[in-house]
C-alpha atoms as a PDB file:
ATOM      1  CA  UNK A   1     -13.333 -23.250  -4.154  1.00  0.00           C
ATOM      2  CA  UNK A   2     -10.032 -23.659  -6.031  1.00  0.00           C
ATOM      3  CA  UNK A   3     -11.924 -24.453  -9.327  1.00  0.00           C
ATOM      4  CA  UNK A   4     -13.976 -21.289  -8.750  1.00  0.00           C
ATOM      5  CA  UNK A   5     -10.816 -19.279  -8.476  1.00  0.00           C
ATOM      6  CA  UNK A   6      -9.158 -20.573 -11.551  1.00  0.00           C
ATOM      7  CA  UNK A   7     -12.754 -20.177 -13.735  1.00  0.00           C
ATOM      8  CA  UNK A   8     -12.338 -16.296 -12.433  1.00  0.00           C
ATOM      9  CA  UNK A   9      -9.108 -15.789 -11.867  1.00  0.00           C
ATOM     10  CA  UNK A  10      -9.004 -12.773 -14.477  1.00  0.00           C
ATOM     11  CA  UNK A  11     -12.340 -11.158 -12.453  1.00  0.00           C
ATOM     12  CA  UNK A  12     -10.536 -11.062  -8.953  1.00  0.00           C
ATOM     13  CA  UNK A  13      -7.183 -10.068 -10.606  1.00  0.00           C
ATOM     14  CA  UNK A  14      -9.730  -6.876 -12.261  1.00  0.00           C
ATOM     15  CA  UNK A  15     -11.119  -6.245  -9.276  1.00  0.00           C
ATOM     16  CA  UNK A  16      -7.958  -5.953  -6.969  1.00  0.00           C
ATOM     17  CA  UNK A  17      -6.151  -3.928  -9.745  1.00  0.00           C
ATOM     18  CA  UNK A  18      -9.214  -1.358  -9.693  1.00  0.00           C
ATOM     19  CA  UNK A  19      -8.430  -1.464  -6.164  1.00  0.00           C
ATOM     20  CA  UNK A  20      -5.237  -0.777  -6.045  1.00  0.00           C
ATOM     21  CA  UNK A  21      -5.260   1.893  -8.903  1.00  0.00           C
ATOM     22  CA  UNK A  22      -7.926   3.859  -6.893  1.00  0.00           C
ATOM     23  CA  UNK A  23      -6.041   3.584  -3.623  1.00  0.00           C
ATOM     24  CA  UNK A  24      -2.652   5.223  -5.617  1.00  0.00           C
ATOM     25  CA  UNK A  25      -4.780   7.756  -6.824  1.00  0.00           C
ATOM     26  CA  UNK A  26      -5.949   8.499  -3.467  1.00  0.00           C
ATOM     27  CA  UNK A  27      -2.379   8.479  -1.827  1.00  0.00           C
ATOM     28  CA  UNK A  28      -1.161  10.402  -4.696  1.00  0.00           C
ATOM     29  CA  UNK A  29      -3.976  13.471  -3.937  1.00  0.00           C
ATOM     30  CA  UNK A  30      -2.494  13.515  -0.353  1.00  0.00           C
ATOM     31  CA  UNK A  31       0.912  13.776  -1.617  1.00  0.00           C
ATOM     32  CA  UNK A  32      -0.133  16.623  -3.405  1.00  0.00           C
ATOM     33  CA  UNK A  33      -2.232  18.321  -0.829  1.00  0.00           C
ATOM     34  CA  UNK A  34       1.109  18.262   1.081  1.00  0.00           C
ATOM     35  CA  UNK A  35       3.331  19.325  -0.958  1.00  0.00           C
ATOM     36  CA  UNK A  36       1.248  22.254  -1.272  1.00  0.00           C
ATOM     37  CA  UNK A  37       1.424  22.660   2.207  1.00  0.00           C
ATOM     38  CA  UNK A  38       5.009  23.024   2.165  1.00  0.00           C
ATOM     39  CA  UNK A  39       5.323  19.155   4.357  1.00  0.00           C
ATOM     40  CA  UNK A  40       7.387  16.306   3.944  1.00  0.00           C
ATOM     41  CA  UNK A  41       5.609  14.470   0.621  1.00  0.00           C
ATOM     42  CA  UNK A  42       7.883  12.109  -1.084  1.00  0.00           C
ATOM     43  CA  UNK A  43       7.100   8.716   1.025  1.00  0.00           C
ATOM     44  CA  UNK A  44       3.145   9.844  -0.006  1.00  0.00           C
ATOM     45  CA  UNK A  45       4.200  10.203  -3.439  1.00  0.00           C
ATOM     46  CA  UNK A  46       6.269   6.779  -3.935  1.00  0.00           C
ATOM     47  CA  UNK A  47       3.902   4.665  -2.168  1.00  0.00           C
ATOM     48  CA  UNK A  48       1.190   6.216  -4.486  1.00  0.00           C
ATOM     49  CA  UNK A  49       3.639   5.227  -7.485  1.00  0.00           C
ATOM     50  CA  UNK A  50       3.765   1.990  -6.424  1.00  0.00           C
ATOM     51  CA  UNK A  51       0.012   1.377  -6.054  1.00  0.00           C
ATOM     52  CA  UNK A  52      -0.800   3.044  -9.601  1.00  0.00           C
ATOM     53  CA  UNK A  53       1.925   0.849 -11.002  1.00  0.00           C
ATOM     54  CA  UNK A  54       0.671  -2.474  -9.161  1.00  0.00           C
ATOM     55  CA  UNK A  55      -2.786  -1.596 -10.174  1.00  0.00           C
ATOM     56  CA  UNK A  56      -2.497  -0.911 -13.790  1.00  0.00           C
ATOM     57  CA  UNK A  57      -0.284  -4.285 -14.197  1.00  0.00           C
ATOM     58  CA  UNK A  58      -2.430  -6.234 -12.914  1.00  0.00           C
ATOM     59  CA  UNK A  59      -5.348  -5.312 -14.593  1.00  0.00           C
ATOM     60  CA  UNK A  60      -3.699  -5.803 -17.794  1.00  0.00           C
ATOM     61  CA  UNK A  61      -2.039  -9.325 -16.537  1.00  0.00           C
ATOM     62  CA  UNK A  62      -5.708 -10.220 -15.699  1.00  0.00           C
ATOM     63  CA  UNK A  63      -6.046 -10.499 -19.788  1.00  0.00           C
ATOM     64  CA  UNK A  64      -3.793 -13.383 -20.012  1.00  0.00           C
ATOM     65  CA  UNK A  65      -6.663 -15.257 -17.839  1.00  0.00           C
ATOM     66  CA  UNK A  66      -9.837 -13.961 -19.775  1.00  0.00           C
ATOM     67  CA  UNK A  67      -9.688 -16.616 -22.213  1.00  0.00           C
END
């Protein structure tokens, strides 16, 4: 198992950033939706900041393992 994970290390690491990009990108729709709405938004919007961030660096650490 362990020598599976290091062989595709940089496959899982794409695959949970895509994850994690998509699910920012899905809190940060709701954050807009209610903001437009005139309710309480910013907790919506910084957790969908921290997802998009997450996601994006770990689909660009995953290159340091595609080698």
């Amino acid at each position: 198992m362990l020598k599976f994970y290091n062989k595709n290390r940089w496959l899982i690491l794409s695959f949970v950033g895509i994850l994690t990009l998509s699910s920012g990108l899905c809190f940060f729709g709701e954050a807009l939706t209610l903001k437009n709405n005139g309710k309480a938004w910013f907790l919506f919007g910084t957790i969908s900041l921290i997802l998009i961030n997450a996601g994006v660096s770990l689909m660009i650490g995953a290159n340091i393992y595609n080698k």
